[in-house]
PDB file of N, CA and C in Angstrom:
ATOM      1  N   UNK A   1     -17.657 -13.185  -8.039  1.00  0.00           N
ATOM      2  CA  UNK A   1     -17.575 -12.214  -9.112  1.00  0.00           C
ATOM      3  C   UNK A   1     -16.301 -11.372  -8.992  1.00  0.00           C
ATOM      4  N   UNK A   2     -15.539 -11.078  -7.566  1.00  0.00           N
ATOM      5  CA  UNK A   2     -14.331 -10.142  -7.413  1.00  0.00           C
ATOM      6  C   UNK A   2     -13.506 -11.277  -8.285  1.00  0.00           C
ATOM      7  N   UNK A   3     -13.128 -12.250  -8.707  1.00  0.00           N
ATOM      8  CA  UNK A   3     -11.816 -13.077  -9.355  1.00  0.00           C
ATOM      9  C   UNK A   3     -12.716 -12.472 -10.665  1.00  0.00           C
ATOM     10  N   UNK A   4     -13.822 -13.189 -11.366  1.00  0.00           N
ATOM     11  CA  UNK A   4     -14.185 -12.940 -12.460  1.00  0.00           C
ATOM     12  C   UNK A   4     -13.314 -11.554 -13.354  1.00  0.00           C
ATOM     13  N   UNK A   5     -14.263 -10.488 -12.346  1.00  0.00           N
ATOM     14  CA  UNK A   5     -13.793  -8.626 -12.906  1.00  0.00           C
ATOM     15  C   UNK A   5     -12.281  -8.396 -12.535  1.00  0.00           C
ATOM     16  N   UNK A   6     -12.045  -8.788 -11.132  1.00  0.00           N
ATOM     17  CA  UNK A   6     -10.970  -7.784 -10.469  1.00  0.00           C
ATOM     18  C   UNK A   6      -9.354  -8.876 -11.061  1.00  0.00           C
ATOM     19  N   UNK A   7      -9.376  -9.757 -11.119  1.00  0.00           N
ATOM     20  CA  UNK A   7      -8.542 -10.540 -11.117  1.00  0.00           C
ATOM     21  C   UNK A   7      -7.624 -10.440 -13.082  1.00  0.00           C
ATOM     22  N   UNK A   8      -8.580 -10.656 -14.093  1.00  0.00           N
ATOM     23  CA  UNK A   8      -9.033 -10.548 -15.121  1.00  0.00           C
ATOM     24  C   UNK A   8      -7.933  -8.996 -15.752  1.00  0.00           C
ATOM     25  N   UNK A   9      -7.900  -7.803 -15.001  1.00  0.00           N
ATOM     26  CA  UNK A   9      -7.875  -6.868 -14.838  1.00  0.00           C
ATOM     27  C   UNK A   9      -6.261  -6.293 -15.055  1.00  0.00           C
ATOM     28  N   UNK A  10      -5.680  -5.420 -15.527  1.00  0.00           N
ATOM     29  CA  UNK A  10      -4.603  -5.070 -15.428  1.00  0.00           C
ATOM     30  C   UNK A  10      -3.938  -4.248 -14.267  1.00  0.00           C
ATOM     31  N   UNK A  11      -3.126  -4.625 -13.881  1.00  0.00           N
ATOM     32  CA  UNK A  11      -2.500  -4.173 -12.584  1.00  0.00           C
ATOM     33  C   UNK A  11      -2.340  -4.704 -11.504  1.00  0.00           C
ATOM     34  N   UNK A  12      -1.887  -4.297 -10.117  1.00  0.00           N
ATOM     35  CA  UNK A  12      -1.908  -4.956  -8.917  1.00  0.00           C
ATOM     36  C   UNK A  12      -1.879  -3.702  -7.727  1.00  0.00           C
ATOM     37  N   UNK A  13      -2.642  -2.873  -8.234  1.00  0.00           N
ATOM     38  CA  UNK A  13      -2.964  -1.582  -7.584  1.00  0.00           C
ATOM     39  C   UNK A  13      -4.178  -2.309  -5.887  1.00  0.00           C
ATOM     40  N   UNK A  14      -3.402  -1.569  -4.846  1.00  0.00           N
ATOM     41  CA  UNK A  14      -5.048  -1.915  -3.935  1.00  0.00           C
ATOM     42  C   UNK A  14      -6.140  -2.067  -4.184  1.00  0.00           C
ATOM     43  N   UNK A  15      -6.442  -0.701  -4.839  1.00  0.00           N
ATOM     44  CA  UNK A  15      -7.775  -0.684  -5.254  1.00  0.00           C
ATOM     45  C   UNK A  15      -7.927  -0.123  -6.613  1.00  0.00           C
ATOM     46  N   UNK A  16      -8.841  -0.542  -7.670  1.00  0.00           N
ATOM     47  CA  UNK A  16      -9.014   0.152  -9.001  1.00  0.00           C
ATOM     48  C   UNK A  16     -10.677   0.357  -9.445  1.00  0.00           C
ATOM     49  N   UNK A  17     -10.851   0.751 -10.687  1.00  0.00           N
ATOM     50  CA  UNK A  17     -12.055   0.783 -11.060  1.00  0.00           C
ATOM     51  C   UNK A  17     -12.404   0.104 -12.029  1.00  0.00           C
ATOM     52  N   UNK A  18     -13.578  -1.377 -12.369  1.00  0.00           N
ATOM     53  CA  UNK A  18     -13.461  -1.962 -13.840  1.00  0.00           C
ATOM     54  C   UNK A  18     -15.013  -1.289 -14.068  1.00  0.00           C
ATOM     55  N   UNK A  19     -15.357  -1.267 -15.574  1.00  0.00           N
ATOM     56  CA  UNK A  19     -16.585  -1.361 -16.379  1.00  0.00           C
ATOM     57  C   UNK A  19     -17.346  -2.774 -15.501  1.00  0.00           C
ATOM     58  N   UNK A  20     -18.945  -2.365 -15.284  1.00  0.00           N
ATOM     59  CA  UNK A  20     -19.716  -3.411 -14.995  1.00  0.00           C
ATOM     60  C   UNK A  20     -20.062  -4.229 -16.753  1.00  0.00           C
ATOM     61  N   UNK A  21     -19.714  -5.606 -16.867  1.00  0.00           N
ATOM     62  CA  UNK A  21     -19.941  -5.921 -18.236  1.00  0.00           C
ATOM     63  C   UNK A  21     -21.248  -5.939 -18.436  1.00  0.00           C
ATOM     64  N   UNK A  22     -22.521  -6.276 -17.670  1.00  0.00           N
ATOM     65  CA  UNK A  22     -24.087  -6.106 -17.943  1.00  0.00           C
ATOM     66  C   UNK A  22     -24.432  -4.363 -18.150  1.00  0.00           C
ATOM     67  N   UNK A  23     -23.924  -3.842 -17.755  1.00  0.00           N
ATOM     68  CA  UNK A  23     -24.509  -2.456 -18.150  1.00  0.00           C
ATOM     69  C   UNK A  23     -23.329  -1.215 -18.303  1.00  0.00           C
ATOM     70  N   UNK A  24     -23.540  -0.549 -19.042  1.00  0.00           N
ATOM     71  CA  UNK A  24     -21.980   1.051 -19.289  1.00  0.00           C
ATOM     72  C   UNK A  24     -22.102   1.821 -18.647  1.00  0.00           C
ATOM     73  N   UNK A  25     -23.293   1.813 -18.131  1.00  0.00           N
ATOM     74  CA  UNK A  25     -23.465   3.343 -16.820  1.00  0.00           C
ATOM     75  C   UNK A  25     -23.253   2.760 -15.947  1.00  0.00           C
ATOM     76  N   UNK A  26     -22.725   1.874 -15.441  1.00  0.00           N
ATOM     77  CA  UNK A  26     -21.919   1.595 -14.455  1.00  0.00           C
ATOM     78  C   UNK A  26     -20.678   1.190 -14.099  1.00  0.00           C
ATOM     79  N   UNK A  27     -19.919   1.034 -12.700  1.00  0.00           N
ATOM     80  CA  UNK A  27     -18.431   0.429 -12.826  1.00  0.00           C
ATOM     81  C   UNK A  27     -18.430  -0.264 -11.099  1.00  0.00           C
ATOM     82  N   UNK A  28     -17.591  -0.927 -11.266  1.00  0.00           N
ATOM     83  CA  UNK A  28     -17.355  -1.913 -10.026  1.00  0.00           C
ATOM     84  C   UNK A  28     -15.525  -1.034  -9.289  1.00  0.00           C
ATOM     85  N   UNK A  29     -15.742  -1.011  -8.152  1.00  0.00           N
ATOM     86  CA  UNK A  29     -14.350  -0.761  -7.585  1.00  0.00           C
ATOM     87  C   UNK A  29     -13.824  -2.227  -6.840  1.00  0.00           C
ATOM     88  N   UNK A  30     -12.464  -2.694  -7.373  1.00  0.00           N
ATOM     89  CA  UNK A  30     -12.307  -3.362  -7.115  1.00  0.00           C
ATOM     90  C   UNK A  30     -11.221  -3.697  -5.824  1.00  0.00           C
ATOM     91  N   UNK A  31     -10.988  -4.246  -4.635  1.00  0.00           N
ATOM     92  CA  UNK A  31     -10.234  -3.768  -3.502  1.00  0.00           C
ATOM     93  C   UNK A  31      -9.908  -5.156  -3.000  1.00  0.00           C
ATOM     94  N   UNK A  32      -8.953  -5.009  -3.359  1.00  0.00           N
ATOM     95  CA  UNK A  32      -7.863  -6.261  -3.412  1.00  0.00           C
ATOM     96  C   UNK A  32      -7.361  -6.498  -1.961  1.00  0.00           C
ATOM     97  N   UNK A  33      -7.361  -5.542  -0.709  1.00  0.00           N
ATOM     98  CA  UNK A  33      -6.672  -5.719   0.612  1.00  0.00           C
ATOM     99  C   UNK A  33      -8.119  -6.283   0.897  1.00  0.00           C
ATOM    100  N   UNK A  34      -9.470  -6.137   0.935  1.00  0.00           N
ATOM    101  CA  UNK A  34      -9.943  -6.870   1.755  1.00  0.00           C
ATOM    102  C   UNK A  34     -10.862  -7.591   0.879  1.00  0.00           C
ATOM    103  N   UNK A  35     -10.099  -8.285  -0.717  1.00  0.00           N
ATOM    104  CA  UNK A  35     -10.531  -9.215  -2.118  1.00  0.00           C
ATOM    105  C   UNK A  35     -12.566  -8.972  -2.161  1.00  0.00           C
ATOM    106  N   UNK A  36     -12.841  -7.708  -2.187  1.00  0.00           N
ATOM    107  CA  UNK A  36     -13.983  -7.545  -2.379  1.00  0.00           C
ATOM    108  C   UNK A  36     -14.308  -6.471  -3.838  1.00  0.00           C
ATOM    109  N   UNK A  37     -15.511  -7.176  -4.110  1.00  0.00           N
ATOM    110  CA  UNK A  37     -15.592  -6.259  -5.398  1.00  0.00           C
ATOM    111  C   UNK A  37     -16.834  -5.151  -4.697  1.00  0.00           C
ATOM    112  N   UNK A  38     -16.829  -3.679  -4.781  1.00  0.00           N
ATOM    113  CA  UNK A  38     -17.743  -2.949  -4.143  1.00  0.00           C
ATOM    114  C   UNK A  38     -18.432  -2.117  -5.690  1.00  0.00           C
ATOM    115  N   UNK A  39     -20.057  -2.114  -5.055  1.00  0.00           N
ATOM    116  CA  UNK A  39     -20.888  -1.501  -6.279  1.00  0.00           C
ATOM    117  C   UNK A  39     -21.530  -2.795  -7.072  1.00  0.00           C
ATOM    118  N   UNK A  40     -22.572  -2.305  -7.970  1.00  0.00           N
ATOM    119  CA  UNK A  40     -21.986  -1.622  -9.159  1.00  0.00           C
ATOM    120  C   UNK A  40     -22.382  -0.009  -8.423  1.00  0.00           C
ATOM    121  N   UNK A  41     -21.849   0.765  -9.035  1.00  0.00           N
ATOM    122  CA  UNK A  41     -22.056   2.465  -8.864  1.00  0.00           C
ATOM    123  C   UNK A  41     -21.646   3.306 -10.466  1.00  0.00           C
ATOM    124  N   UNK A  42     -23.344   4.136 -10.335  1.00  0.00           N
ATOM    125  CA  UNK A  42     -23.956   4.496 -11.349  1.00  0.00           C
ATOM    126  C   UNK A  42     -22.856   5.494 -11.870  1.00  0.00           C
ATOM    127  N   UNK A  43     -22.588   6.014 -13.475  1.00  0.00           N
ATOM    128  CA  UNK A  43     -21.926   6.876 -13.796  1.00  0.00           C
ATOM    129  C   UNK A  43     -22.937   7.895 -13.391  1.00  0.00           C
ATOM    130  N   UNK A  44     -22.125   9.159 -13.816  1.00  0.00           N
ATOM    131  CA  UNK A  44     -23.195  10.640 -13.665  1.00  0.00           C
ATOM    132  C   UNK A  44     -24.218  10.655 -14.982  1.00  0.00           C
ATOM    133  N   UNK A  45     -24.817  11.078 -14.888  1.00  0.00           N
ATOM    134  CA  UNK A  45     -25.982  11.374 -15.689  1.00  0.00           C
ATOM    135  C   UNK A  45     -25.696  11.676 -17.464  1.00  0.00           C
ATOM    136  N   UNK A  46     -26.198  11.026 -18.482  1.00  0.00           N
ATOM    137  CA  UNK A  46     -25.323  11.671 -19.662  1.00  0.00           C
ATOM    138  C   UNK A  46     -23.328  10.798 -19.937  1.00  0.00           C
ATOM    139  N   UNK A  47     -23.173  10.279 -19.147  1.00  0.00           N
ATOM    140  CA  UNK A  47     -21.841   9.731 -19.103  1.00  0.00           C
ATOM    141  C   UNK A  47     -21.956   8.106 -19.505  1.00  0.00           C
ATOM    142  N   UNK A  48     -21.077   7.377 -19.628  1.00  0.00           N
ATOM    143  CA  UNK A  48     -21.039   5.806 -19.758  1.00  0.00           C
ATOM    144  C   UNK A  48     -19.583   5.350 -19.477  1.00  0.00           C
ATOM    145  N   UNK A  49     -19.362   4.168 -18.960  1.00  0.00           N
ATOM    146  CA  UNK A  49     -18.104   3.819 -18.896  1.00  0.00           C
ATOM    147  C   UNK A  49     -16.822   3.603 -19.717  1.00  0.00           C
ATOM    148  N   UNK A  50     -16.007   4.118 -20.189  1.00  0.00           N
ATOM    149  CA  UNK A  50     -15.137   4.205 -20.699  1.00  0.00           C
ATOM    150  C   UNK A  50     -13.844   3.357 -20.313  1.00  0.00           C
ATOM    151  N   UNK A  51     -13.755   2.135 -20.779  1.00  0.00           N
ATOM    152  CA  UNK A  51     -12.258   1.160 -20.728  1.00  0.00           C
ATOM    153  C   UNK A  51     -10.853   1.605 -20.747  1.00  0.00           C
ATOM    154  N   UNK A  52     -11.232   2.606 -21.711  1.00  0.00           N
ATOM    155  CA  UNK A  52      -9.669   2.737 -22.353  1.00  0.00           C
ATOM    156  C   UNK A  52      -9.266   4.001 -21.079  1.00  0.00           C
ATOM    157  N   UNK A  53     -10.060   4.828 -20.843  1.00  0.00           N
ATOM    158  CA  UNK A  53     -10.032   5.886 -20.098  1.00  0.00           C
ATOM    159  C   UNK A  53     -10.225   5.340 -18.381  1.00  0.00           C
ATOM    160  N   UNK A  54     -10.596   3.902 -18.092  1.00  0.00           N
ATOM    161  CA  UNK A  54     -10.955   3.688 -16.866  1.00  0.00           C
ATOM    162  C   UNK A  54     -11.426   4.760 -16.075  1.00  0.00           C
ATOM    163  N   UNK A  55     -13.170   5.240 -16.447  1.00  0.00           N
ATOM    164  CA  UNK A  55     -13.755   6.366 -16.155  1.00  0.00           C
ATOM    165  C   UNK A  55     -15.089   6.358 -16.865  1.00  0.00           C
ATOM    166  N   UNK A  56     -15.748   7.278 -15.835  1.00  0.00           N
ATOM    167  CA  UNK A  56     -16.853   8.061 -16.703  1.00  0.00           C
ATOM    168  C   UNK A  56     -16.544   8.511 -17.212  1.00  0.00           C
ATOM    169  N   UNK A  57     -16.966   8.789 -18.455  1.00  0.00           N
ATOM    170  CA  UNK A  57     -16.492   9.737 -19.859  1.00  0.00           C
ATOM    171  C   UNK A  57     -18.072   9.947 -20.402  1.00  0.00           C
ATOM    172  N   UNK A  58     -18.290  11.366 -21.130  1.00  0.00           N
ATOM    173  CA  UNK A  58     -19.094  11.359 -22.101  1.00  0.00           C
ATOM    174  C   UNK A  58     -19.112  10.691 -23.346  1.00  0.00           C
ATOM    175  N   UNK A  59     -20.164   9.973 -23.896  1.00  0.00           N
ATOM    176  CA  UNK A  59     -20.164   9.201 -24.652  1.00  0.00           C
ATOM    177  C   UNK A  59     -20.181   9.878 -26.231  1.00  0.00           C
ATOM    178  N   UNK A  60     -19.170   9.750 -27.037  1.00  0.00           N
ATOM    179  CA  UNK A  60     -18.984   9.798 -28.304  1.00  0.00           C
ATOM    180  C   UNK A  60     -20.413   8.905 -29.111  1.00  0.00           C
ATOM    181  N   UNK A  61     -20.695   7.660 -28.419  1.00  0.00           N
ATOM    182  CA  UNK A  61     -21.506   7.461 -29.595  1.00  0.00           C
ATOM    183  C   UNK A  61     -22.295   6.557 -28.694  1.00  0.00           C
ATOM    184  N   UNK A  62     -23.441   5.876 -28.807  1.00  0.00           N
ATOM    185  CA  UNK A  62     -24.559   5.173 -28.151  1.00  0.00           C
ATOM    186  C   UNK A  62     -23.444   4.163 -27.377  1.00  0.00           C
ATOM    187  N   UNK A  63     -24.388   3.513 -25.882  1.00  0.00           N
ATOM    188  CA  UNK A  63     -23.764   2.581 -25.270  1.00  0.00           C
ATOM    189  C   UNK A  63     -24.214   1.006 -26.371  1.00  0.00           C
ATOM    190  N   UNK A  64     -23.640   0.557 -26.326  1.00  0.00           N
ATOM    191  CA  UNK A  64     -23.856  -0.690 -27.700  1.00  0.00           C
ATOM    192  C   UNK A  64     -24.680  -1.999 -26.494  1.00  0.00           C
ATOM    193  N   UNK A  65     -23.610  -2.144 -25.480  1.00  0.00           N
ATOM    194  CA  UNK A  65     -23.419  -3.691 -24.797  1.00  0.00           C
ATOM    195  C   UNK A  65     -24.192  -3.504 -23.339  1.00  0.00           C
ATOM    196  N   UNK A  66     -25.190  -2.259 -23.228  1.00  0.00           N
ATOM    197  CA  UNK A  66     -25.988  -2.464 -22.489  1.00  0.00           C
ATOM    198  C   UNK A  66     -27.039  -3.556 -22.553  1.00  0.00           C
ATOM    199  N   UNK A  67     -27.447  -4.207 -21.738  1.00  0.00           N
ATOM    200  CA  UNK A  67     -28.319  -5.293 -21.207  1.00  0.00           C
ATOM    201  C   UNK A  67     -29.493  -4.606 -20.682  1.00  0.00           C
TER     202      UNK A  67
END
């Protein structure tokens, strides 16, 4: 699953953060020095994952592509 998310991904940072695609309240950290994907790990409470913002963000409008 780390090639799937982390690879897929923009950049070549050590480590970053992607959206989990099965659920928005969550996100995967992705860590390229030792090619492991860590999590998923829950947003805060009231929050959902945000792409464009690579972040928890409060949600403007319902999570759609939760599973």
């Amino acid at each position: 699953m780390f090639y799937k998310l982390c690879l897929k991904n923009v950049g070549f940072k050590p480590t970053f953060f992607v959206g989990n695609p099965a659920n928005c309240y969550s996100f995967y950290r992705c860590d390229y020095s030792n090619q492991k994907l860590i999590g998923p790990t829950n947003c805060a409470p009231g929050t959902v994952w945000s792409p464009n913002k690579m972040l928890c963000d409060y949600a403007s409008e319902p999570c759609r592509h939760h599973k």
